[in-house]
N, C-alpha and C. Protein backbone atom coordinates (compact mmCIF):
# COMPACT_ATOMS: atom_id res chain seq x y z
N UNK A 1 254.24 96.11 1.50
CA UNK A 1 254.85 95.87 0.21
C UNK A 1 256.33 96.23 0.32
N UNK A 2 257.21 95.38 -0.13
CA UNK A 2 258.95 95.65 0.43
C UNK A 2 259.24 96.20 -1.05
N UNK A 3 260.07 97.05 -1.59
CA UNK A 3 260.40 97.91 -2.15
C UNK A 3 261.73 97.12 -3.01
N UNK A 4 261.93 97.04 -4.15
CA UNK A 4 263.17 96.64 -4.44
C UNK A 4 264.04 97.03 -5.67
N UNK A 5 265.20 97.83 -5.53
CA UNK A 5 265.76 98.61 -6.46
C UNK A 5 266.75 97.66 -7.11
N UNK A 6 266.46 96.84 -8.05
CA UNK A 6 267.35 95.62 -8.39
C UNK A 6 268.61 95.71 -8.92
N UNK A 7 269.58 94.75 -8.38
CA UNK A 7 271.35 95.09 -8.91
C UNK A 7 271.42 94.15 -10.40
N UNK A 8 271.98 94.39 -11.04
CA UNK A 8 272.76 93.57 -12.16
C UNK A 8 272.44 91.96 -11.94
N UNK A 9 272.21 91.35 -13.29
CA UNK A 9 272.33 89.78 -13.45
C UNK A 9 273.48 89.21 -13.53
N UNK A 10 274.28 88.50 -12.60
CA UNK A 10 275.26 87.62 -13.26
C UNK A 10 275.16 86.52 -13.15
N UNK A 11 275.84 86.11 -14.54
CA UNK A 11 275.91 84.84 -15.47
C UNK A 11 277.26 84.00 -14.76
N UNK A 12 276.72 82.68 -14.29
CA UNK A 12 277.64 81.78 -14.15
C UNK A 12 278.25 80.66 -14.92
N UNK A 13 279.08 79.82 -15.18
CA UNK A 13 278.82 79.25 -16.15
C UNK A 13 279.44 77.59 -15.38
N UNK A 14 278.54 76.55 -15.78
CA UNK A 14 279.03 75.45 -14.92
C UNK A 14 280.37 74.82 -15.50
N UNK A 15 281.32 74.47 -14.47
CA UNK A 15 282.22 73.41 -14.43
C UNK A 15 282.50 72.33 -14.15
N UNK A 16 282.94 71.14 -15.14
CA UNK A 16 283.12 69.85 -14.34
C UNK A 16 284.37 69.81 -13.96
N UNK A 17 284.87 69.22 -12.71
CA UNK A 17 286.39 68.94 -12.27
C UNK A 17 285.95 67.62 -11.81
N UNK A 18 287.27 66.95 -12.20
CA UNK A 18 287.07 65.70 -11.68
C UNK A 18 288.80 65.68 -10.80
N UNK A 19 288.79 64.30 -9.76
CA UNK A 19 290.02 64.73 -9.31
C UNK A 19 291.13 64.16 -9.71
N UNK A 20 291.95 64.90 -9.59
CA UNK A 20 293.69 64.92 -10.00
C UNK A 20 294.06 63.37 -9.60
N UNK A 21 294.61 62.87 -11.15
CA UNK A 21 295.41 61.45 -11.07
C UNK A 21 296.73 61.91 -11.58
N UNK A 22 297.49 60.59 -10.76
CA UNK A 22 298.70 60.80 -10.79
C UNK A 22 299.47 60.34 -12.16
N UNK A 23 300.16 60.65 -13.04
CA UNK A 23 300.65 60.27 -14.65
C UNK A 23 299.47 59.67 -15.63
N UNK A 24 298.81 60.65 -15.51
CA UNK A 24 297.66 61.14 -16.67
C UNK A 24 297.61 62.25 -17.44
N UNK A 25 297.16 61.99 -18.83
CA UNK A 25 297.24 62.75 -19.55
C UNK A 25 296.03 63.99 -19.88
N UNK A 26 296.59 64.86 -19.71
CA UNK A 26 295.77 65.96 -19.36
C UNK A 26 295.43 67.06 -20.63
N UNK A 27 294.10 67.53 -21.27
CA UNK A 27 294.43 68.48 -22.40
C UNK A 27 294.09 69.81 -22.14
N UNK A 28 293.92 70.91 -22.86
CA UNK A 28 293.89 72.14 -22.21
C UNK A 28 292.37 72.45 -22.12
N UNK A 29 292.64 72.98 -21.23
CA UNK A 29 290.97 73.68 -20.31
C UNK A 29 290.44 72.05 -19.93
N UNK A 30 291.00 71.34 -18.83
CA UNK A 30 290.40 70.11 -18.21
C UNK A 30 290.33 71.41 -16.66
N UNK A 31 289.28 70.66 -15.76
CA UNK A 31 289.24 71.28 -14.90
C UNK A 31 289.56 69.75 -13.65
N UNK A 32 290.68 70.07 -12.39
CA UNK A 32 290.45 69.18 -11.78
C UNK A 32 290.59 69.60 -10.41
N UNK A 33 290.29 68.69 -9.98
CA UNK A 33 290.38 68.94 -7.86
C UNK A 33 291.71 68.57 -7.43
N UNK A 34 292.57 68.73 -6.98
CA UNK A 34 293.24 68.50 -5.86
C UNK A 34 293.46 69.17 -4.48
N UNK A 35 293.49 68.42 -3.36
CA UNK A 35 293.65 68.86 -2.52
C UNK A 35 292.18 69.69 -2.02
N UNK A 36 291.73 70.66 -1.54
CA UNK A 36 290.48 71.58 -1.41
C UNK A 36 290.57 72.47 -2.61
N UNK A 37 291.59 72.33 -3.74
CA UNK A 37 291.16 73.39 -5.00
C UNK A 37 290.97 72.91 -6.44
N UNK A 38 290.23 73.63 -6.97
CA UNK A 38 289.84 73.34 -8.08
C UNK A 38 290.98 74.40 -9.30
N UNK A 39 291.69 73.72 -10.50
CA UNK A 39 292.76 74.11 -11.17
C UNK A 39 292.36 73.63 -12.21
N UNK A 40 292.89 74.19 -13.74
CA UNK A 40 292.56 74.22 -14.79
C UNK A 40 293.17 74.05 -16.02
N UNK A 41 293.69 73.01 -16.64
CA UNK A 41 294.73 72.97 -17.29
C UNK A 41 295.42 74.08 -18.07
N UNK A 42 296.45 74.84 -18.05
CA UNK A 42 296.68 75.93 -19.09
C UNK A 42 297.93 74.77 -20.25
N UNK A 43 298.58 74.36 -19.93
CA UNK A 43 299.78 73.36 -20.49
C UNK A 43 299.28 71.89 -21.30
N UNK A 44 299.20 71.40 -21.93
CA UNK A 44 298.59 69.81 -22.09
C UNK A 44 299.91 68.95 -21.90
N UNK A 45 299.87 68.05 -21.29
CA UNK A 45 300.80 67.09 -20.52
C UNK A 45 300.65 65.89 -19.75
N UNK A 46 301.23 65.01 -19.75
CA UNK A 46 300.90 63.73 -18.22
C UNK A 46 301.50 64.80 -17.15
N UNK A 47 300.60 64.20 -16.12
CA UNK A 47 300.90 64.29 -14.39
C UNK A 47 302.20 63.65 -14.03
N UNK A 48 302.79 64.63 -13.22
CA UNK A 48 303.58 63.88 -12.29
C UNK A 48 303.05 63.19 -11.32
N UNK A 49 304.02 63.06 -9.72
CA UNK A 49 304.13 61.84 -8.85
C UNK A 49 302.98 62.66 -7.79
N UNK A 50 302.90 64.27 -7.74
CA UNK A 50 301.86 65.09 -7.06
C UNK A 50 301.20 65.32 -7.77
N UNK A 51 299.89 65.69 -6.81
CA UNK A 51 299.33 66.80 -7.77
C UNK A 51 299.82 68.69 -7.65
N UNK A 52 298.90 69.71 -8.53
CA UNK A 52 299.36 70.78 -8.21
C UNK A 52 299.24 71.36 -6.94
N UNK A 53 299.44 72.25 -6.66
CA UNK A 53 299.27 72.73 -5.25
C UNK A 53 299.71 74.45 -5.19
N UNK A 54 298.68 75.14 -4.39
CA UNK A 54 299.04 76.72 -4.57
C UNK A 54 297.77 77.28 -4.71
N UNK A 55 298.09 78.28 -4.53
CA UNK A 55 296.18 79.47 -4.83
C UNK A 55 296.92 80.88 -5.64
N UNK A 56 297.85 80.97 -5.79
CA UNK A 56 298.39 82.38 -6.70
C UNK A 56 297.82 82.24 -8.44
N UNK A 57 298.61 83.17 -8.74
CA UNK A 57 297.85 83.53 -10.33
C UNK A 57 299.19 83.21 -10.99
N UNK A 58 300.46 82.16 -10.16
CA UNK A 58 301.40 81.67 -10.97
C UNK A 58 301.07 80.76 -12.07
N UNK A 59 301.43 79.76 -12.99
CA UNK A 59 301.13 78.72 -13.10
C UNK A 59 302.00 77.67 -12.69
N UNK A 60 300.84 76.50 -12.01
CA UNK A 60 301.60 75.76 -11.43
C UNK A 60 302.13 74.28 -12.38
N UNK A 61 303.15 74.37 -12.10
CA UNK A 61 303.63 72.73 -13.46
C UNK A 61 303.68 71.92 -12.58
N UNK A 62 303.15 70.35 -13.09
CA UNK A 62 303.13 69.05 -12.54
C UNK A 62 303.27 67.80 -13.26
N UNK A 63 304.61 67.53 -13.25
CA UNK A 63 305.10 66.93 -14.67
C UNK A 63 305.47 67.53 -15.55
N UNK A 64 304.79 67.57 -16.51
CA UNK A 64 304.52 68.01 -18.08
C UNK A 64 303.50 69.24 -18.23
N UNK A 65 302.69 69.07 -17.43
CA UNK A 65 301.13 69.98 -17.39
C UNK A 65 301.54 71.31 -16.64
N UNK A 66 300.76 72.21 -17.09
CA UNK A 66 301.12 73.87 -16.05
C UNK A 66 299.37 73.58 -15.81
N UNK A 67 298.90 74.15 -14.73
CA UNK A 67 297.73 74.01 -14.49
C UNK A 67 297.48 75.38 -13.34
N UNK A 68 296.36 76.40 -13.55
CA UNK A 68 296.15 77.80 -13.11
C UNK A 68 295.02 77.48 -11.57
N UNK A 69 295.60 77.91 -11.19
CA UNK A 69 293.89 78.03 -9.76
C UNK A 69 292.89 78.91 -10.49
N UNK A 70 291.87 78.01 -9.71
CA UNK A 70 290.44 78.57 -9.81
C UNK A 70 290.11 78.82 -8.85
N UNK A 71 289.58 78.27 -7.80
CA UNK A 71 289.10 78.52 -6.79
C UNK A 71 289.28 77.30 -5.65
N UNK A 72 288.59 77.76 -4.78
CA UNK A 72 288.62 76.29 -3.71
C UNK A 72 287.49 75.44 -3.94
N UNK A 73 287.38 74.72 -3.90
CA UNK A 73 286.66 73.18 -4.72
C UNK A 73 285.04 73.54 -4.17
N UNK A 74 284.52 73.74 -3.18
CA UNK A 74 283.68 74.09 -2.87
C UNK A 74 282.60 74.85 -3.46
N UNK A 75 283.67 76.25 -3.69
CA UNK A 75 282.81 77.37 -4.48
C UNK A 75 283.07 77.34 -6.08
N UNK A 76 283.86 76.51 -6.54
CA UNK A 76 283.73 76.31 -8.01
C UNK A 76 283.26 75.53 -8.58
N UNK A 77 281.91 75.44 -8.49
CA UNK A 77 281.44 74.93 -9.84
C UNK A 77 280.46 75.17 -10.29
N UNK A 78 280.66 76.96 -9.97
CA UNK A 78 280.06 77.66 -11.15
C UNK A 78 281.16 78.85 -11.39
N UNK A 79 281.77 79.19 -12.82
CA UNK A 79 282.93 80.41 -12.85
C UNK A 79 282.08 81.32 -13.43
N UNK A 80 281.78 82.46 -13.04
CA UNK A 80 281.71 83.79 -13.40
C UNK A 80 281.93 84.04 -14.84
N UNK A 81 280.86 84.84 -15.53
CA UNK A 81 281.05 85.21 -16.96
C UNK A 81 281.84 85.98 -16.85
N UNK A 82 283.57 86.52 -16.79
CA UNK A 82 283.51 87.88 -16.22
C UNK A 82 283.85 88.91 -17.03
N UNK A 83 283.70 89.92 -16.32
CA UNK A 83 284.12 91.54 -17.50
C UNK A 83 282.63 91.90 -18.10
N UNK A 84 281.58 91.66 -17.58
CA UNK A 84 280.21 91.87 -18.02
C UNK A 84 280.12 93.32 -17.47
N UNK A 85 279.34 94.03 -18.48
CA UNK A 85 279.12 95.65 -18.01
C UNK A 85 277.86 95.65 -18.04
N UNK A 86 277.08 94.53 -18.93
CA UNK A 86 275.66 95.12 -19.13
C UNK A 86 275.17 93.59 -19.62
N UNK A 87 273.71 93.35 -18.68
CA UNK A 87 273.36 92.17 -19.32
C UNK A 87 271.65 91.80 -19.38
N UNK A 88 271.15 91.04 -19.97
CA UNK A 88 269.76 91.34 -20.19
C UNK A 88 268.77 90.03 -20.27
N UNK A 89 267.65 89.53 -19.77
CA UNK A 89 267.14 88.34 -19.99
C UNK A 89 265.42 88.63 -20.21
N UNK A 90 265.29 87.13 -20.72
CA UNK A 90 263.81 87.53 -21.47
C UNK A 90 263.17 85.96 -21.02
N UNK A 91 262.59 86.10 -20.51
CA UNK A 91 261.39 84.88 -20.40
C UNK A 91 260.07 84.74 -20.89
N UNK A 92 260.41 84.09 -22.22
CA UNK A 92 258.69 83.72 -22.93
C UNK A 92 257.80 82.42 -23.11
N UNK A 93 257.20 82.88 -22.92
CA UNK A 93 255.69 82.06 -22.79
C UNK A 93 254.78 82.07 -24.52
N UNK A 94 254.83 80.88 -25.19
CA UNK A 94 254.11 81.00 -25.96
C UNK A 94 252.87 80.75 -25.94
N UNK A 95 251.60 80.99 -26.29
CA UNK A 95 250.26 80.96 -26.12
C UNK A 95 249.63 80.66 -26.72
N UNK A 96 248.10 79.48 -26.81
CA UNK A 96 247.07 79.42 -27.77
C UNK A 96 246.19 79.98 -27.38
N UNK A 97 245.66 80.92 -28.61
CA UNK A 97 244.31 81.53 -28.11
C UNK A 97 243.64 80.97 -28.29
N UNK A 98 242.19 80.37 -27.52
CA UNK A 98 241.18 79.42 -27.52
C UNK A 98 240.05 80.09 -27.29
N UNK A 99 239.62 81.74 -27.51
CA UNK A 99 238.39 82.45 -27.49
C UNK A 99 237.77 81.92 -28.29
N UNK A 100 236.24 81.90 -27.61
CA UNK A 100 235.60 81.47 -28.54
C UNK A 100 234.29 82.80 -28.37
N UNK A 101 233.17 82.48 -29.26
CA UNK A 101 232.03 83.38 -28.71
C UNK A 101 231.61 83.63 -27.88
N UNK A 102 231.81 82.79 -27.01
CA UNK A 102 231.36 82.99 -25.79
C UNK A 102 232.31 83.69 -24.62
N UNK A 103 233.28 83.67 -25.20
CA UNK A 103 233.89 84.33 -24.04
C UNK A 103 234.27 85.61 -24.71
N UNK A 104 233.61 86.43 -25.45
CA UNK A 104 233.65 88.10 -25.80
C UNK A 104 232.81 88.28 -24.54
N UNK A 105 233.63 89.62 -23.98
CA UNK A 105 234.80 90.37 -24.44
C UNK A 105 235.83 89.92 -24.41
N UNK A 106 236.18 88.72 -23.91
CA UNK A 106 237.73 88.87 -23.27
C UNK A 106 238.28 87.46 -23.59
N UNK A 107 239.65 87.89 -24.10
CA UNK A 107 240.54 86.51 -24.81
C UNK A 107 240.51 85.55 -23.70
N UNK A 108 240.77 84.53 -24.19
CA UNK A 108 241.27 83.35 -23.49
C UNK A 108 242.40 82.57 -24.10
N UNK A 109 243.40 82.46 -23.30
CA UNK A 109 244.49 81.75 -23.49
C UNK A 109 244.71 80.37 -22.99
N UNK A 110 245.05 79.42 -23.66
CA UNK A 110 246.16 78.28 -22.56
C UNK A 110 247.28 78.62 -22.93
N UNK A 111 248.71 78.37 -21.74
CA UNK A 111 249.79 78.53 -21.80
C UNK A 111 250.21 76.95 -22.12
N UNK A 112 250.05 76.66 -23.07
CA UNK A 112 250.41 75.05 -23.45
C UNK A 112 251.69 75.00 -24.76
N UNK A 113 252.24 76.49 -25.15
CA UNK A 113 253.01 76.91 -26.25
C UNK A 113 254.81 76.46 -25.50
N UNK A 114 255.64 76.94 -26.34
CA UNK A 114 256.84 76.60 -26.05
C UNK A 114 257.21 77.55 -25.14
N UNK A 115 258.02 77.38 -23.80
CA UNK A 115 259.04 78.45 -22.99
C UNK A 115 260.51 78.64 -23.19
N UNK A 116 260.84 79.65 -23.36
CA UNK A 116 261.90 79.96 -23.57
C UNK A 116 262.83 81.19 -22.81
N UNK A 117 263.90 81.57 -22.76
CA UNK A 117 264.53 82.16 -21.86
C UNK A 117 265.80 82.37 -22.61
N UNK A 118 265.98 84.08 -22.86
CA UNK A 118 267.34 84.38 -23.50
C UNK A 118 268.21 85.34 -22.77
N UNK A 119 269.54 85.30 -22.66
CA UNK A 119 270.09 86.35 -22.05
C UNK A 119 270.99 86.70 -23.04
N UNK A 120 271.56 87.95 -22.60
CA UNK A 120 272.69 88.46 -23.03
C UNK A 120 273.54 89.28 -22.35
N UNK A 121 274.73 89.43 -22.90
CA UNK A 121 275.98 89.99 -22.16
C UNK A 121 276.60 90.53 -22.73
N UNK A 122 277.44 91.79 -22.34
CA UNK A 122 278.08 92.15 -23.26
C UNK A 122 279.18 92.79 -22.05
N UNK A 123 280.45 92.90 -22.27
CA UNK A 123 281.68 93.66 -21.55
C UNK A 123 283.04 93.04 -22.15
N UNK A 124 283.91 93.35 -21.22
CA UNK A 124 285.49 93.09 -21.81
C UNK A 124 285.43 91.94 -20.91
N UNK A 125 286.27 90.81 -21.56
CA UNK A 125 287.16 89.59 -20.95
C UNK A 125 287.65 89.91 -20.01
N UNK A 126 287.67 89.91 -18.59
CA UNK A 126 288.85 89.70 -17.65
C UNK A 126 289.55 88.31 -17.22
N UNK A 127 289.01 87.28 -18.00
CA UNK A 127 289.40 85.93 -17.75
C UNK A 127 289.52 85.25 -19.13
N UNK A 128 290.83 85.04 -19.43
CA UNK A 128 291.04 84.52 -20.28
C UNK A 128 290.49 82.65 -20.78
N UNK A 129 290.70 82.55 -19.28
CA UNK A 129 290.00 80.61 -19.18
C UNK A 129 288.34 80.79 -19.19
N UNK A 130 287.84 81.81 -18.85
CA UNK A 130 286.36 82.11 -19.09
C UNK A 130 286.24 82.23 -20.55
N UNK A 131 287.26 83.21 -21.31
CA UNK A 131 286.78 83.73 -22.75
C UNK A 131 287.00 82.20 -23.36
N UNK A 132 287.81 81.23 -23.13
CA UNK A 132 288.37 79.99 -23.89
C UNK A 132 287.25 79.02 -23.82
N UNK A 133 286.63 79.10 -22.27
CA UNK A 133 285.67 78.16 -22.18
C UNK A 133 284.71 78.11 -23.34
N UNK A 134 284.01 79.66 -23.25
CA UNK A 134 283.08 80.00 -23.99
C UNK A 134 283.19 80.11 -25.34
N UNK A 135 284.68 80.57 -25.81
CA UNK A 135 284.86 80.05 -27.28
C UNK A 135 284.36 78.56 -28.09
N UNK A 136 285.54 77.86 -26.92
CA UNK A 136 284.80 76.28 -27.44
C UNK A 136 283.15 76.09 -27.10
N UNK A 137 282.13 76.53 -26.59
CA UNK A 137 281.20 76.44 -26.26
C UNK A 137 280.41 76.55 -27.48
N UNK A 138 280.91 78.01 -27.83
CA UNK A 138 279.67 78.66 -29.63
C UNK A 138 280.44 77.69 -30.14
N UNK A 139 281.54 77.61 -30.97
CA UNK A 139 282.38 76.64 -31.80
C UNK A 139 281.90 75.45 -31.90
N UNK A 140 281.55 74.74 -30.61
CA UNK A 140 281.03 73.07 -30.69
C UNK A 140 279.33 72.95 -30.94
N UNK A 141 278.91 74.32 -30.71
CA UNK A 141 277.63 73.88 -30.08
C UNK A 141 277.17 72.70 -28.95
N UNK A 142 278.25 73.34 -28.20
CA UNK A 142 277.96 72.84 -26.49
C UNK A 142 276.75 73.27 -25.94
N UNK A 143 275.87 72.16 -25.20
CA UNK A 143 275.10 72.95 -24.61
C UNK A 143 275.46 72.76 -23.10
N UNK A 144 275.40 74.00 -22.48
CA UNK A 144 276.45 74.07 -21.33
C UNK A 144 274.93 74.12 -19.73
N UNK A 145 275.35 73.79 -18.71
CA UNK A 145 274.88 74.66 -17.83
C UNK A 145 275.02 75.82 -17.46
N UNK A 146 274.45 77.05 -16.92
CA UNK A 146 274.56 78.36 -16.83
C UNK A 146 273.67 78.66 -15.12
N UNK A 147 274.12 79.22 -14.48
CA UNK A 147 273.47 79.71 -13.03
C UNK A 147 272.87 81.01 -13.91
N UNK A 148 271.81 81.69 -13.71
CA UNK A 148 271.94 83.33 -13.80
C UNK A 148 271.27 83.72 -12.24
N UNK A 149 272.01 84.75 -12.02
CA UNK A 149 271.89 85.36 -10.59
C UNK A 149 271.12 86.59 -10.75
N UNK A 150 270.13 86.98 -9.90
CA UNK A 150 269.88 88.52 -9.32
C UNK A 150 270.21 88.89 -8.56
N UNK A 151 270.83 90.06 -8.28
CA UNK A 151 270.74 91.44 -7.26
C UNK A 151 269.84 91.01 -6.08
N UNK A 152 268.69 90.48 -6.49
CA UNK A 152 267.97 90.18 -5.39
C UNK A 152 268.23 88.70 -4.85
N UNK A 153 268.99 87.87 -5.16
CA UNK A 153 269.00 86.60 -4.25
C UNK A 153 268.50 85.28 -5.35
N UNK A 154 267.52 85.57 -6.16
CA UNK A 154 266.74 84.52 -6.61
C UNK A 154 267.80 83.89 -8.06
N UNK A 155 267.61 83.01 -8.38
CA UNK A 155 268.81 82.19 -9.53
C UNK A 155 267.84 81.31 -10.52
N UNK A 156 268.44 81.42 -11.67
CA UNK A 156 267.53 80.40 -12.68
C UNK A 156 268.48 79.73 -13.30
N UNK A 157 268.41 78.08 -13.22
CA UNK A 157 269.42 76.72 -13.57
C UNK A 157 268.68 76.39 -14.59
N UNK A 158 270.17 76.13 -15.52
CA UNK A 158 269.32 75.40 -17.49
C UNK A 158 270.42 75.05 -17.73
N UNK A 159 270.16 74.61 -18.87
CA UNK A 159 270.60 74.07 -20.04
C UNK A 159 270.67 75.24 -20.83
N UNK A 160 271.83 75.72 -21.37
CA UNK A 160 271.52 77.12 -22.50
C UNK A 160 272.68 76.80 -23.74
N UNK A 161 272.42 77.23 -24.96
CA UNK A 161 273.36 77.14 -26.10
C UNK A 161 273.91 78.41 -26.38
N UNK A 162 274.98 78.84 -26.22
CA UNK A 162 275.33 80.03 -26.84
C UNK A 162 275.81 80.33 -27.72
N UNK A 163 274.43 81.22 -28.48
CA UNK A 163 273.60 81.23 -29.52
C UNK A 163 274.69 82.01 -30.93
N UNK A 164 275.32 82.59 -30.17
CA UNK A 164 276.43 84.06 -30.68
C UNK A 164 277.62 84.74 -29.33
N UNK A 165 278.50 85.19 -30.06
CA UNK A 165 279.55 85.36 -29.53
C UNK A 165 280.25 86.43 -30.67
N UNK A 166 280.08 87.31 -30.23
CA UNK A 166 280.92 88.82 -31.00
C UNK A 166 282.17 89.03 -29.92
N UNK A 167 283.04 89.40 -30.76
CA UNK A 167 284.28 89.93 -29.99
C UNK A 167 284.63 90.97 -31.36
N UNK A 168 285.34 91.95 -30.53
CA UNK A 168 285.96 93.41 -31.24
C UNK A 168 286.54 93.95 -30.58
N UNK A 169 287.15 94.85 -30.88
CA UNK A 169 288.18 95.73 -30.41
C UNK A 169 288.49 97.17 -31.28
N UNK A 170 289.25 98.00 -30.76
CA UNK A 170 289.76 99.11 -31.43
C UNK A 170 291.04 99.65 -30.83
N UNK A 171 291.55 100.11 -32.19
CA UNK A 171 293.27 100.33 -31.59
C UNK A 171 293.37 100.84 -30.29
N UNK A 172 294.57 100.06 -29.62
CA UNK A 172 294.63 100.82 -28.36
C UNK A 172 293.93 100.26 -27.51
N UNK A 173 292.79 99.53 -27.12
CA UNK A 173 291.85 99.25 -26.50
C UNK A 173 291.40 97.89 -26.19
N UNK A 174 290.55 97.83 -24.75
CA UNK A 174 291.12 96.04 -24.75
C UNK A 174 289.01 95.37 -25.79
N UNK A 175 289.57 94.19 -25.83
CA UNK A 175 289.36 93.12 -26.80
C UNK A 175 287.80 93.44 -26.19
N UNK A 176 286.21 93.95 -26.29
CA UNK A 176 285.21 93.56 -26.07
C UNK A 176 284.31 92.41 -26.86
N UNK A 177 283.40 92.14 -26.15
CA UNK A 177 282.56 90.71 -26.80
C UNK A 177 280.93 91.49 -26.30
N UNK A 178 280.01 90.79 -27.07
CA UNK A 178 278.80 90.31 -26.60
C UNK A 178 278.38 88.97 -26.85
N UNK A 179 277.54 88.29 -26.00
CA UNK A 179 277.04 87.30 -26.32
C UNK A 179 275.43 86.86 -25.94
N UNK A 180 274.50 85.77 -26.14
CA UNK A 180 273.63 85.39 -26.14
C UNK A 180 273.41 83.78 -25.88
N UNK A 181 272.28 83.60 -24.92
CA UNK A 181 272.38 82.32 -24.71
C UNK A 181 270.92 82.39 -24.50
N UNK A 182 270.33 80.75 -25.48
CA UNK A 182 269.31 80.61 -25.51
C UNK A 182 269.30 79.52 -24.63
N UNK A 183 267.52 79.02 -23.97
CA UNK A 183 267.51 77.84 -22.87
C UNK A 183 267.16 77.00 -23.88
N UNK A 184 267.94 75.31 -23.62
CA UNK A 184 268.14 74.55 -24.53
C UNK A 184 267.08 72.94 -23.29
N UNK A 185 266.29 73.46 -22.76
CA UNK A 185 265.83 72.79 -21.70
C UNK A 185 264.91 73.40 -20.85
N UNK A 186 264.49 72.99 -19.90
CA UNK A 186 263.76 73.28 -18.39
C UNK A 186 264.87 74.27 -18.08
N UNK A 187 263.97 75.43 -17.29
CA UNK A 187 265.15 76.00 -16.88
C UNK A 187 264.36 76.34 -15.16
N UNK A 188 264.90 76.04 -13.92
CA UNK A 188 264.63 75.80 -12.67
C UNK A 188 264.25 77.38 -12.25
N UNK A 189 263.53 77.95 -11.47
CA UNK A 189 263.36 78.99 -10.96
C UNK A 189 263.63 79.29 -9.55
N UNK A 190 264.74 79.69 -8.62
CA UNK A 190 264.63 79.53 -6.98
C UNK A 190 264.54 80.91 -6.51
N UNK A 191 263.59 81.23 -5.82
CA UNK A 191 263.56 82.45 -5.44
C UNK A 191 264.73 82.56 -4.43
N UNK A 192 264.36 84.18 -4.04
CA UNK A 192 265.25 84.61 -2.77
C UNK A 192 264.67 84.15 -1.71
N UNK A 193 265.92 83.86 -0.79
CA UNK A 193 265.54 83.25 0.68
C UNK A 193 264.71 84.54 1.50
């Protein structure tokens, strides 16, 4: 029996990038590819004659547009919930009971009820294009894709709505949130390798 002292869940959250055209009009929080990286509109603007180019935490202008790195195209497309301190998930199974007399003592169930799957999060923003994403997300009632990760290796892929979104603060102190996301779909199960 292997023993396992489990680390923290983190929440990913999916991105689409599509790639960088040249004198197009771009609005804020578009995500696109150029080159091997994936960048994110911070500016709304047409493209210039390049695209952006760079991996720093400058912003880069192209044309009209300022546009921020994310990552290298590869590993982004899923961004990190980030600034999470504490987070929590629930997987339910609804049930019909179908005991009948004959089967005293002991219940009988089918699992033929609704499944569902909730998480939550709660910490400070360290990403402002994360907190924006997710703003417009509760605001529209987007239903977004979400990775959630274990400590141990294994990941669960959905469809989730997020459900609530608290943000607060206190003088002096930076901006905290919690939030909640319900599965708005199938949600995939992959264990650890």
């Amino acid at each position: 029996m292997s023993k396992y002292g489990g680390k923290d869940l983190l929440i990913k959250r999916k991105i689409t990038a599509t790639a960088w055209v040249t004198l197009t009009e771009y609005t804020v929080g578009q995500y696109v590819t150029s080159g091997l990286n994936t960048y994110r509109c911070k500016v709304a603007g047409t493209t210039g004659a390049t695209g952006p180019t760079g991996t720093g935490t400058t912003p880069i202008t192209d044309g009209t547009v300022q546009w921020m790195f994310v990552g290298v195209t590869a590993s982004t497309t899923h961004l990190t919930v980030a600034g999470m301190r504490s987070t929590g998930m629930t997987i339910n199974n609804e049930q019909v009971d179908v005991t009948d007399k004959g089967d005293v003592p002991w219940r009988q169930l089918l699992a033929v009820g609704i499944r569902s799957m909730e998480l939550s999060a709660s910490g400070i923003f360290s990403n402002a294009d994360v907190l924006a994403d997710i703003m417009v997300d509760v605001t529209t009632g987007a239903i977004v894709t979400f990775k959630i990760i274990s400590g141990r290796g294994d990941f669960f892929d959905g469809d989730y709505l997020v459900g609530s979104c608290e943000r607060n603060g206190e003088y002096n102190g930076a901006e905290q949130y919690s939030l909640t996301l319900s599965s708005a779909g199938a949600v995939v199960y992959t264990p650890a390798p």
